[in-house]
Protein backbone atom coordinates (compact mmCIF):
# COMPACT_ATOMS: atom_id res chain seq x y z
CA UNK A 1 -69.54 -140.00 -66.90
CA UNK A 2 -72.65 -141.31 -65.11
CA UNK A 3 -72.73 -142.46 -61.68
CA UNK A 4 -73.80 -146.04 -62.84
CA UNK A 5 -70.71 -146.44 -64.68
CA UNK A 6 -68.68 -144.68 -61.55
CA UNK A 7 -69.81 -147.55 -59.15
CA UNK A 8 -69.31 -150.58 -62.11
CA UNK A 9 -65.51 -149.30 -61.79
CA UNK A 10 -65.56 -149.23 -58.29
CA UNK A 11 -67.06 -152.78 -57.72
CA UNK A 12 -64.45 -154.54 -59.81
CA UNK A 13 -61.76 -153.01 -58.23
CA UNK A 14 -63.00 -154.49 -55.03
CA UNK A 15 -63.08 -157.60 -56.56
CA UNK A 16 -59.82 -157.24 -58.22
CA UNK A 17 -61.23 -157.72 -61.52
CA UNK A 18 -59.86 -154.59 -62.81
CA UNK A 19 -56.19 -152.92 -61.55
CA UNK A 20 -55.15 -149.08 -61.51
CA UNK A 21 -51.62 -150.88 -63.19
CA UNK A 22 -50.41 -154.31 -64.29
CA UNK A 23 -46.89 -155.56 -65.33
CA UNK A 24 -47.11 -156.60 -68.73
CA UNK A 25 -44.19 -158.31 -70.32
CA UNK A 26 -42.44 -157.41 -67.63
CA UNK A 27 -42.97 -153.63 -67.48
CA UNK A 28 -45.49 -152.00 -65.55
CA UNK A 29 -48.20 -149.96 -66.81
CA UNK A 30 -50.82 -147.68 -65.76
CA UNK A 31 -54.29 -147.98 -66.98
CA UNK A 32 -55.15 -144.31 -67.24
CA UNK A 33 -59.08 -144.71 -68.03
CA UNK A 34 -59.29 -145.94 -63.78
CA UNK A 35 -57.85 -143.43 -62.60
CA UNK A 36 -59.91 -140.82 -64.77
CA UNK A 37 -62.99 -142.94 -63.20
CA UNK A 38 -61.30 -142.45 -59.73
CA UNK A 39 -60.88 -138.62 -59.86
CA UNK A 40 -64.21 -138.46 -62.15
CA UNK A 41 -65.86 -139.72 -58.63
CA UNK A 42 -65.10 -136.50 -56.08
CA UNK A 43 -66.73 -134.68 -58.76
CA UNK A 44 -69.41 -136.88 -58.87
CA UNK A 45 -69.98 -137.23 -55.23
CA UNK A 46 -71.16 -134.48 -51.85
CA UNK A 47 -70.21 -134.44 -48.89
CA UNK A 48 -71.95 -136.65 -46.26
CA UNK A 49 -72.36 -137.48 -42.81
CA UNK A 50 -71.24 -141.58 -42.85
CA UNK A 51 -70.46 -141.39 -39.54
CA UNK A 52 -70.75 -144.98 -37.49
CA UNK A 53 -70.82 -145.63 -33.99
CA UNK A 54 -67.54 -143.41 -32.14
CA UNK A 55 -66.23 -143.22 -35.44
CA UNK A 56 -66.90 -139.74 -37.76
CA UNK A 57 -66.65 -139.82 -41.42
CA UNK A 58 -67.72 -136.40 -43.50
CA UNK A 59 -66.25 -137.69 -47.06
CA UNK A 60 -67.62 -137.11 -50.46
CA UNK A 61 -70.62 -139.96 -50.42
CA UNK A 62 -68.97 -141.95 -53.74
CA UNK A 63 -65.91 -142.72 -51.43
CA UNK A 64 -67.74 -144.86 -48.24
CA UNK A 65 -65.74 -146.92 -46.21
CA UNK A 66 -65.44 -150.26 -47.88
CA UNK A 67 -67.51 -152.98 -46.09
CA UNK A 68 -66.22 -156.19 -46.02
CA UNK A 69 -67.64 -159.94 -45.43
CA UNK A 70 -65.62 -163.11 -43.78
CA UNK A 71 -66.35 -164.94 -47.31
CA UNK A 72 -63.95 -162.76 -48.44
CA UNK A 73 -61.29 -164.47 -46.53
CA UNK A 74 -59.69 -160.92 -45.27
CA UNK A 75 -58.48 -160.35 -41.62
CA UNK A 76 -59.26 -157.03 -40.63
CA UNK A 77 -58.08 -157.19 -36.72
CA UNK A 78 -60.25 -154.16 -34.48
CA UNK A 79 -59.05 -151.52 -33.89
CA UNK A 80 -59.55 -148.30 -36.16
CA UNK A 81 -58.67 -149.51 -39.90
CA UNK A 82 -60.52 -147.72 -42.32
CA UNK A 83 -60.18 -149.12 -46.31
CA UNK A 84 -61.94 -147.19 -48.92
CA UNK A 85 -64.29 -148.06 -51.18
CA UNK A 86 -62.31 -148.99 -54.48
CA UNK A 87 -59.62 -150.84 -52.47
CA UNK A 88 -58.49 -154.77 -53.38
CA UNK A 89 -57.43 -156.87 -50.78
CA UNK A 90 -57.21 -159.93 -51.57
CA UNK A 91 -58.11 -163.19 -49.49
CA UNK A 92 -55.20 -164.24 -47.07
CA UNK A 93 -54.03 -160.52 -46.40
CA UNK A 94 -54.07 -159.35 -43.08
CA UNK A 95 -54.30 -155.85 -41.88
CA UNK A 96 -53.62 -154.80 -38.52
CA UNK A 97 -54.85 -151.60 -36.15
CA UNK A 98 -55.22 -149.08 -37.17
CA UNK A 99 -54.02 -148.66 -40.60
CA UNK A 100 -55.55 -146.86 -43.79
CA UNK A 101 -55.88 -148.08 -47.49
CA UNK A 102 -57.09 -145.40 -50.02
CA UNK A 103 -58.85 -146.57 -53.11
CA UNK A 104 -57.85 -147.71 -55.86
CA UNK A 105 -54.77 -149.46 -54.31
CA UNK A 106 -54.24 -153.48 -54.69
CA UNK A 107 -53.01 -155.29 -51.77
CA UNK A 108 -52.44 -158.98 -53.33
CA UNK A 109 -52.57 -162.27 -50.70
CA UNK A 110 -50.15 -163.10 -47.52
CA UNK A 111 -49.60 -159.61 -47.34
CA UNK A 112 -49.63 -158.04 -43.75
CA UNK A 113 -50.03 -154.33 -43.72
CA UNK A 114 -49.09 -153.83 -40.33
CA UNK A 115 -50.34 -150.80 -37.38
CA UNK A 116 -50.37 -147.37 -38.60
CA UNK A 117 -49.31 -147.93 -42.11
CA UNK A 118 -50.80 -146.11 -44.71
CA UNK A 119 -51.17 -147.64 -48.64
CA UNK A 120 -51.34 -144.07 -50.59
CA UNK A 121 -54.50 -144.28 -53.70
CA UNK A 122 -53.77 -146.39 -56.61
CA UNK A 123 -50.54 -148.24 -54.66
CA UNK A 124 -49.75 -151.60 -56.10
CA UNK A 125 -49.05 -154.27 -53.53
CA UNK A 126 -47.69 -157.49 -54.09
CA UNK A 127 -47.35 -161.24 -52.90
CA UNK A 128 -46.15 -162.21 -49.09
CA UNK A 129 -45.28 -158.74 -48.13
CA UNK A 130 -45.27 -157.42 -44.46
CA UNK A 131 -45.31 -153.59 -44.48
CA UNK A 132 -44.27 -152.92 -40.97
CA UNK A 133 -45.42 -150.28 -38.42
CA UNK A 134 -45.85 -147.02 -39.04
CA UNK A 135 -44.65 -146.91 -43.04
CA UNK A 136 -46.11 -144.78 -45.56
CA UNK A 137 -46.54 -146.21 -48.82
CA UNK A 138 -47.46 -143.07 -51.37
CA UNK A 139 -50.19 -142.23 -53.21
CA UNK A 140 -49.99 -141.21 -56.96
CA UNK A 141 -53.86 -140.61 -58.09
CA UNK A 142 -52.80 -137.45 -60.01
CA UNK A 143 -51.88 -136.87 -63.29
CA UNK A 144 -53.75 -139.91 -64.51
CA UNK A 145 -51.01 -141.68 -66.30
CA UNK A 146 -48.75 -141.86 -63.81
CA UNK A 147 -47.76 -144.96 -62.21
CA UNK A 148 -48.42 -145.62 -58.93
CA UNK A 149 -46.11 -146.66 -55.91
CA UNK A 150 -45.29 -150.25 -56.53
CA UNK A 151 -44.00 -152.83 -53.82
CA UNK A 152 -43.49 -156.32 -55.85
CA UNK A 153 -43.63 -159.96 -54.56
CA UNK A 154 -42.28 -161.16 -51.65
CA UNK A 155 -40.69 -158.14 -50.88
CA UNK A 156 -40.07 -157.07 -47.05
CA UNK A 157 -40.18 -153.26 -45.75
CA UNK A 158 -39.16 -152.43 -42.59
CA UNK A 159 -41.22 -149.73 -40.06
CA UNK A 160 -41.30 -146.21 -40.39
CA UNK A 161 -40.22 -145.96 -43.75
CA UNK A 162 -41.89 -143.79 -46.49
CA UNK A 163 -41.67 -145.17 -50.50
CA UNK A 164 -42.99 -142.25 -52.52
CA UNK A 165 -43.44 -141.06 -55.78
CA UNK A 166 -44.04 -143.90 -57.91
CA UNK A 167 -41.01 -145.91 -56.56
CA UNK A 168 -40.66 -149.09 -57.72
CA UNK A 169 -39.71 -152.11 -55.54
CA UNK A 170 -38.98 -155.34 -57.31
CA UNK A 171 -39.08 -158.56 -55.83
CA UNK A 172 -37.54 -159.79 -52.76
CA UNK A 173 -36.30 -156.14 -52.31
CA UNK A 174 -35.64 -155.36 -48.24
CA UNK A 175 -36.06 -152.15 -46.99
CA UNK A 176 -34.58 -151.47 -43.51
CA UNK A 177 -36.43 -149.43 -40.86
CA UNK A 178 -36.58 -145.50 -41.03
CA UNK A 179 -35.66 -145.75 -45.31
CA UNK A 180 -37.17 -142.90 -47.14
CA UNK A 181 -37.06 -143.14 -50.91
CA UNK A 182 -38.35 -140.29 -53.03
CA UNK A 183 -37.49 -140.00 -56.73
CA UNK A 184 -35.26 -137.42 -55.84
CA UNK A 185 -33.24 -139.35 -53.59
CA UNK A 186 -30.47 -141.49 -55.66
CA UNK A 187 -29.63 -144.68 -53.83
CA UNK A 188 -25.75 -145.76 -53.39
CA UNK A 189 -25.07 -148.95 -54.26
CA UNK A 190 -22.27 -150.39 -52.25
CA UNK A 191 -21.90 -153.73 -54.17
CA UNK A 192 -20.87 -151.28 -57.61
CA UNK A 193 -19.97 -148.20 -56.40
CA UNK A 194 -22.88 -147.05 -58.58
CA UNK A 195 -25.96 -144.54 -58.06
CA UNK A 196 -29.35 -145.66 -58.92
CA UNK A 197 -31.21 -142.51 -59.99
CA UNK A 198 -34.30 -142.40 -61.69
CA UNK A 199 -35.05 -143.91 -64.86
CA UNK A 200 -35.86 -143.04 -68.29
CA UNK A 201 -39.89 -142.68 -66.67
CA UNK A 202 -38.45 -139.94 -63.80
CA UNK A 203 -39.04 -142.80 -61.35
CA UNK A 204 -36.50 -144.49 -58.65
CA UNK A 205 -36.40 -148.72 -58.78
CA UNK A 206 -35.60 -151.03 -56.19
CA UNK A 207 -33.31 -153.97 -57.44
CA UNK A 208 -34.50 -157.20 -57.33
CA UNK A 209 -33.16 -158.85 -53.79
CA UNK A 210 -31.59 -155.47 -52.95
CA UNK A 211 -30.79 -155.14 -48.78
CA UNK A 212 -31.53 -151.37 -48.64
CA UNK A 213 -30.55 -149.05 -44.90
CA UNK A 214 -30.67 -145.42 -44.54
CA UNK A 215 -27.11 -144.13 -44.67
CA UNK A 216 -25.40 -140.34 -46.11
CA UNK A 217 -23.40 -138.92 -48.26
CA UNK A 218 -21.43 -136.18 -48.40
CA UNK A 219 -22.10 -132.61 -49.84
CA UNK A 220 -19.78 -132.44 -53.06
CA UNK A 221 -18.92 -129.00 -54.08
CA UNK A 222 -15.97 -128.79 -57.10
CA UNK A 223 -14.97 -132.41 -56.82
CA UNK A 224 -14.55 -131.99 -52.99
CA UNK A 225 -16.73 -133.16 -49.99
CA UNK A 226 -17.67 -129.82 -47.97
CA UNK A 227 -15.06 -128.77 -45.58
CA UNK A 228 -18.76 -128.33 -42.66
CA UNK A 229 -18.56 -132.59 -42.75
CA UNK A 230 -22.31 -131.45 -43.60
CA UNK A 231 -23.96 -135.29 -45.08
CA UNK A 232 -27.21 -135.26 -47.05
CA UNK A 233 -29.34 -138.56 -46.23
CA UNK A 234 -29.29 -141.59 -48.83
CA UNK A 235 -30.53 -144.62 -49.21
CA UNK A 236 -27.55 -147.31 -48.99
CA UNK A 237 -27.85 -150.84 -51.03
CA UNK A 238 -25.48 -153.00 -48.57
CA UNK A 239 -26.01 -155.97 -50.11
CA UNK A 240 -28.20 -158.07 -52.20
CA UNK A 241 -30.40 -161.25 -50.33
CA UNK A 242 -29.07 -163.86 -49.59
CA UNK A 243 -29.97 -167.39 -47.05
CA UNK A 244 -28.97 -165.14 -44.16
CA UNK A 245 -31.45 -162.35 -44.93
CA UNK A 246 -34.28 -165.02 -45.66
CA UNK A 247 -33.61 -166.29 -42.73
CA UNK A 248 -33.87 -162.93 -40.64
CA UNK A 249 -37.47 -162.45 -41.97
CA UNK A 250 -38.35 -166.20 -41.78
CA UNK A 251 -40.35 -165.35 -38.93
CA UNK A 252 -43.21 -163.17 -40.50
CA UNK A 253 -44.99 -165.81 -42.02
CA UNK A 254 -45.68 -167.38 -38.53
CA UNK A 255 -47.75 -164.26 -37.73
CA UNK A 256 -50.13 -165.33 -40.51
């Protein structure tokens, strides 16, 4: 791989043109050949000063920090955001100080990535989405055909929570503050009585509408909790949304 073709890649990512993954017919898929492009690109690349101003930068010189333009219809509020070259935001998103987007992740429009939130490489963000303060939202650049961290449409997650490991949240999905979800973390859901573990692709997915806090379960040992009370943490569905929970959130969109 040639440098020329390196930067073609990189371009139409920032444009959006191209996407690390894509639901089609309803099932989300990876495009591999990116992310071969993406990793092909600290080989490619040495290490440079691109410091500016109080700001230092010594990063492989394929991976600048993106520069932006106000045609591009993105508010980037001062502060200390950095968003690296390869990133998509799209026009309408906001992104407040300071916060981090690595490449190759998609942040799609009326989306508010809020202070000190990080969007991991290759992450797929949705529609109307306010990631709130301090949350972590994974990266997943390695192997190459795995999928990415995925937040869907109009989805809502709360501050200092961490969605890892190529978790999938569908639409409308509401993640209370301080939820961690890890594909080795089964979630409880208290409408069934059920477990959602991870799926036939070793990966953990977010119902649709699901209301999701952090709660605990006991340590089972021969059919019986633990006689310590000892409780590992998991991730508790309480409910699914509803007018009450729109409601609730209702107020984001006035901050854009």
């Amino acid at each position: 791989m040639d440098l020329v073709y390196f930067n073609e890649v990189m371009d139409a990512l920032e444009r959006g043109e191209i996407r690390v993954a894509q639901k089609i017919d309803g099932k989300w898929t990876v495009n591999k050949q990116i992310k071969e492009t993406i990793l092909e690109g600290f080989k490619l690349g040495v290490i440079r000063n691109m410091s500016e101003g109080q700001f230092s930068f010594f990063d492989k010189d394929t991976f600048p920090v993106r520069e932006f333009k106000a045609d591009d219809g993105v508010r980037i509020v001062p502060g200390g955001t950095s968003i690296r070259r390869g990133a998509y935001l799209a026009p309408g998103s906001i992104v407040m100080p300071p916060a981090y987007v690595n490449v190759g992740a998609y942040v799609d429009t009326g989306t508010m990535v809020d202070s000190h939130v990080t969007i991991g490489s290759c992450a797929q963000v949705g529609k109307h989405i306010h990631i709130s303060a301090s949350t972590q939202i994974g990266g997943v650049l390695e192997p190459a055909g795995a999928l990415p961290t995925i937040i869907e449409d109009d989805a809502f997650i709360g501050g200092n929570c961490g969605i890892y490991e190529g978790t999938i949240v569908q639409e409308g999905a509401v993640i209370a503050s301080g939820v961690i979800i890890t594909s080795s973390t089964p979630i409880f859901d208290a409408t069934t009585g059920e477990f959602i573990r991870r799926n036939e692709d070793g990966r953990i997915v977010v119902p649709a509408g699901a209301v999701v806090v952090s709660g605990s379960k006991p340590i089972i040992r021969g059919g019986k909790p633990l006689e310590s009370g000892v409780h590992l943490y998991c991730p508790v569905i309480v409910k699914y949304r509803d007018d009450k929970t729109a409601g609730s959130i209702h107020l984001e969109e006035m901050l854009r």
